[in-house]
C-alpha atoms as a PDB file:
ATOM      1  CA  UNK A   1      23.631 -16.026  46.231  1.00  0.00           C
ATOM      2  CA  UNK A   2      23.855 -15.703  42.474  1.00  0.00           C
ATOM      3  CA  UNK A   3      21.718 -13.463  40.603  1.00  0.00           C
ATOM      4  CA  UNK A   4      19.806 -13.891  37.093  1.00  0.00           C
ATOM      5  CA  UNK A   5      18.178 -11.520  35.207  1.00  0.00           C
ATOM      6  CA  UNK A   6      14.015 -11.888  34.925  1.00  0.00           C
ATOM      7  CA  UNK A   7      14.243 -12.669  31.617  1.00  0.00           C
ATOM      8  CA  UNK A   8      17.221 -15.257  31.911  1.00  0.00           C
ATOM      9  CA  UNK A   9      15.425 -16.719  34.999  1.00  0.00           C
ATOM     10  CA  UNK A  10      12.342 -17.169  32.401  1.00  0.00           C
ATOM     11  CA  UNK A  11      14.232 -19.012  29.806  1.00  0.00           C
ATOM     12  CA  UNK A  12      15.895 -21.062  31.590  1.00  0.00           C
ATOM     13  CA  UNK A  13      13.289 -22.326  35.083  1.00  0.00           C
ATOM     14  CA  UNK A  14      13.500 -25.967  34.898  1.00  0.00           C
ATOM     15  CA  UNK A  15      17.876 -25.671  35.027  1.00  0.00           C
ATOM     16  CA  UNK A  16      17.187 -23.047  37.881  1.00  0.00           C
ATOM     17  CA  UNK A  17      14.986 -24.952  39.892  1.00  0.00           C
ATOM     18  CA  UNK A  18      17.185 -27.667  40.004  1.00  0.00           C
ATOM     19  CA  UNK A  19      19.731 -25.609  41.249  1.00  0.00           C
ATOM     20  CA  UNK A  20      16.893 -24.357  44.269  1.00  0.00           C
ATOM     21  CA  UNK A  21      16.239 -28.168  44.676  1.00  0.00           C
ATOM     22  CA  UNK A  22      20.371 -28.791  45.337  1.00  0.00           C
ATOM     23  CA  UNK A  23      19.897 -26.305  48.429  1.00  0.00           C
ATOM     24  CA  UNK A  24      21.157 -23.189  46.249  1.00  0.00           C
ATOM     25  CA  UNK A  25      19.594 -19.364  46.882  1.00  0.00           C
ATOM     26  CA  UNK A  26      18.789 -17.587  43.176  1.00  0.00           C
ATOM     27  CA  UNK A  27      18.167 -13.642  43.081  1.00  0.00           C
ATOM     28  CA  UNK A  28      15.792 -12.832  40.318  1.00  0.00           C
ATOM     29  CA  UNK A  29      16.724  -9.175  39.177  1.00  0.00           C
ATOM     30  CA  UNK A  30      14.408  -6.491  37.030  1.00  0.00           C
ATOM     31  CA  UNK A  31      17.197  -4.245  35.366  1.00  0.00           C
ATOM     32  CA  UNK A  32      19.484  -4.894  38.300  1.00  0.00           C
ATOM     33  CA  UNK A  33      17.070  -4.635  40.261  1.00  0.00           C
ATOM     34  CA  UNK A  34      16.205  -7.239  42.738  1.00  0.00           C
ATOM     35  CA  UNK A  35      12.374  -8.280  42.784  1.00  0.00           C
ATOM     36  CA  UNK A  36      12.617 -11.671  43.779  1.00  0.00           C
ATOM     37  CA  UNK A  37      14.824 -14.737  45.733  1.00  0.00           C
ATOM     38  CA  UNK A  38      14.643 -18.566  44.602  1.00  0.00           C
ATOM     39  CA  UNK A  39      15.263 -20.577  47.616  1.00  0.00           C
ATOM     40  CA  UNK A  40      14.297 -24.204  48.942  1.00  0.00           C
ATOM     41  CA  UNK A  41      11.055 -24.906  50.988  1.00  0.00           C
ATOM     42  CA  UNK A  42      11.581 -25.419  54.107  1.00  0.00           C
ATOM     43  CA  UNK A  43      10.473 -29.365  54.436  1.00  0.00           C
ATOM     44  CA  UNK A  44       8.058 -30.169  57.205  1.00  0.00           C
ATOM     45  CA  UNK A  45       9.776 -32.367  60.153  1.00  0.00           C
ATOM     46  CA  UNK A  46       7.943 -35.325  61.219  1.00  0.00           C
ATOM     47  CA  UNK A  47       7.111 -35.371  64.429  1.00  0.00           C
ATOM     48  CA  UNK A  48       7.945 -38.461  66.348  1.00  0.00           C
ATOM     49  CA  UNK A  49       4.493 -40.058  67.867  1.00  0.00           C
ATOM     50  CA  UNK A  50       6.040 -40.488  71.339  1.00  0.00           C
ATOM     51  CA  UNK A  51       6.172 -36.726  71.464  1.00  0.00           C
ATOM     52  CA  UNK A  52       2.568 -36.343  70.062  1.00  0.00           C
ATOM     53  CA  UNK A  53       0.975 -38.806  72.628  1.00  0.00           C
ATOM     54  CA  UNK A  54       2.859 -36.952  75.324  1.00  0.00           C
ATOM     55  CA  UNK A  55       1.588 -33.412  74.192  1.00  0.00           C
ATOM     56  CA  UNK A  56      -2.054 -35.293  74.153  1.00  0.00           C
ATOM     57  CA  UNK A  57      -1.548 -36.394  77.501  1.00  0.00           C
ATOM     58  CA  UNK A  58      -0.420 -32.688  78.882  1.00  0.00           C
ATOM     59  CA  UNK A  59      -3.817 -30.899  77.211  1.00  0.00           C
ATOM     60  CA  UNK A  60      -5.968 -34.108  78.720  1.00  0.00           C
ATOM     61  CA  UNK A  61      -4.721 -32.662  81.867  1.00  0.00           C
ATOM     62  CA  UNK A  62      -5.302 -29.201  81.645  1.00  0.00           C
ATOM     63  CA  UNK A  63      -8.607 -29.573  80.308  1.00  0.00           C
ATOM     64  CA  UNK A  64     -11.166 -30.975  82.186  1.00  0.00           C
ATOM     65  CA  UNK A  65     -14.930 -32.018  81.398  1.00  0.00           C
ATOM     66  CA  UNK A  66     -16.319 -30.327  84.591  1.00  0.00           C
ATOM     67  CA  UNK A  67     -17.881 -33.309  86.035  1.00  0.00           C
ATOM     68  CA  UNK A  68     -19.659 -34.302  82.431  1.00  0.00           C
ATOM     69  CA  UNK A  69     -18.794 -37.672  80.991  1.00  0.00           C
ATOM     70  CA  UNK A  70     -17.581 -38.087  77.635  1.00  0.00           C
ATOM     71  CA  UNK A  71     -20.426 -40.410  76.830  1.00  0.00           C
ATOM     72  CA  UNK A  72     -22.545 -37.736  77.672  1.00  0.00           C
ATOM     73  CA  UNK A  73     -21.119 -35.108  75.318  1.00  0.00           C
ATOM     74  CA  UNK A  74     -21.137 -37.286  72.567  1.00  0.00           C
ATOM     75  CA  UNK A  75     -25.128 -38.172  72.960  1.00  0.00           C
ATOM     76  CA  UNK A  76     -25.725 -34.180  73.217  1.00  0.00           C
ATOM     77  CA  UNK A  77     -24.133 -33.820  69.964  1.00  0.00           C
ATOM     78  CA  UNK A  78     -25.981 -36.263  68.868  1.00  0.00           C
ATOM     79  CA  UNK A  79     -29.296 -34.309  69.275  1.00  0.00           C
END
C-alpha cells in the first residue's frame, strides 16, 4: 500500500483515483500519521435469476397464507 501525504493526496485526487480505480490501496497520512485508506468499492455481483426464482420458491414454501386466498388479501387491502 503506498502512502501520500493529506496535502499531496489533495493536489493531486483525480491521478489518485485512477490509481484506486486500477485495483490499487492509497494510505492518506496527517504528519505521518495515517487518517485514511483509498481503496476500490467493492462492485455488487449480479445475481443470476435462476438462483433468485429458486430462493422465491423456498420462502413460498415456508410461508403460508393460513387457509386465506391471495385474492382475498389483495381485496382487504383494498378497503
Amino acid at each position: 500500500m503506498d502512502r501520500v501525504g493529506a496535502y499531496e493526496a489533495k493536489t493531486h485526487l483525480p491521478k489518485l483515483l485512477e490509481r484506486v480505480a486500477g485495483g490499487e490501496c492509497i494510505v492518506i497520512t496527517k504528519h505521518g500519521v495515517p487518517v485514511a485508506v483509498l481503496q476500490p468499492v467493492e462492485r455488487d455481483r449480479q445475481s443470476d435469476p435462476a438462483d433468485i426464482i429458486a430462493e422465491i420458491k423456498i420462502l413460498r414454501h415456508k410461508h403460508k397464507l393460513g387457509g386465506i386466498s391471495l385474492r382475498e388479501l389483495i381485496e382487504e387491502g383494498r378497503s
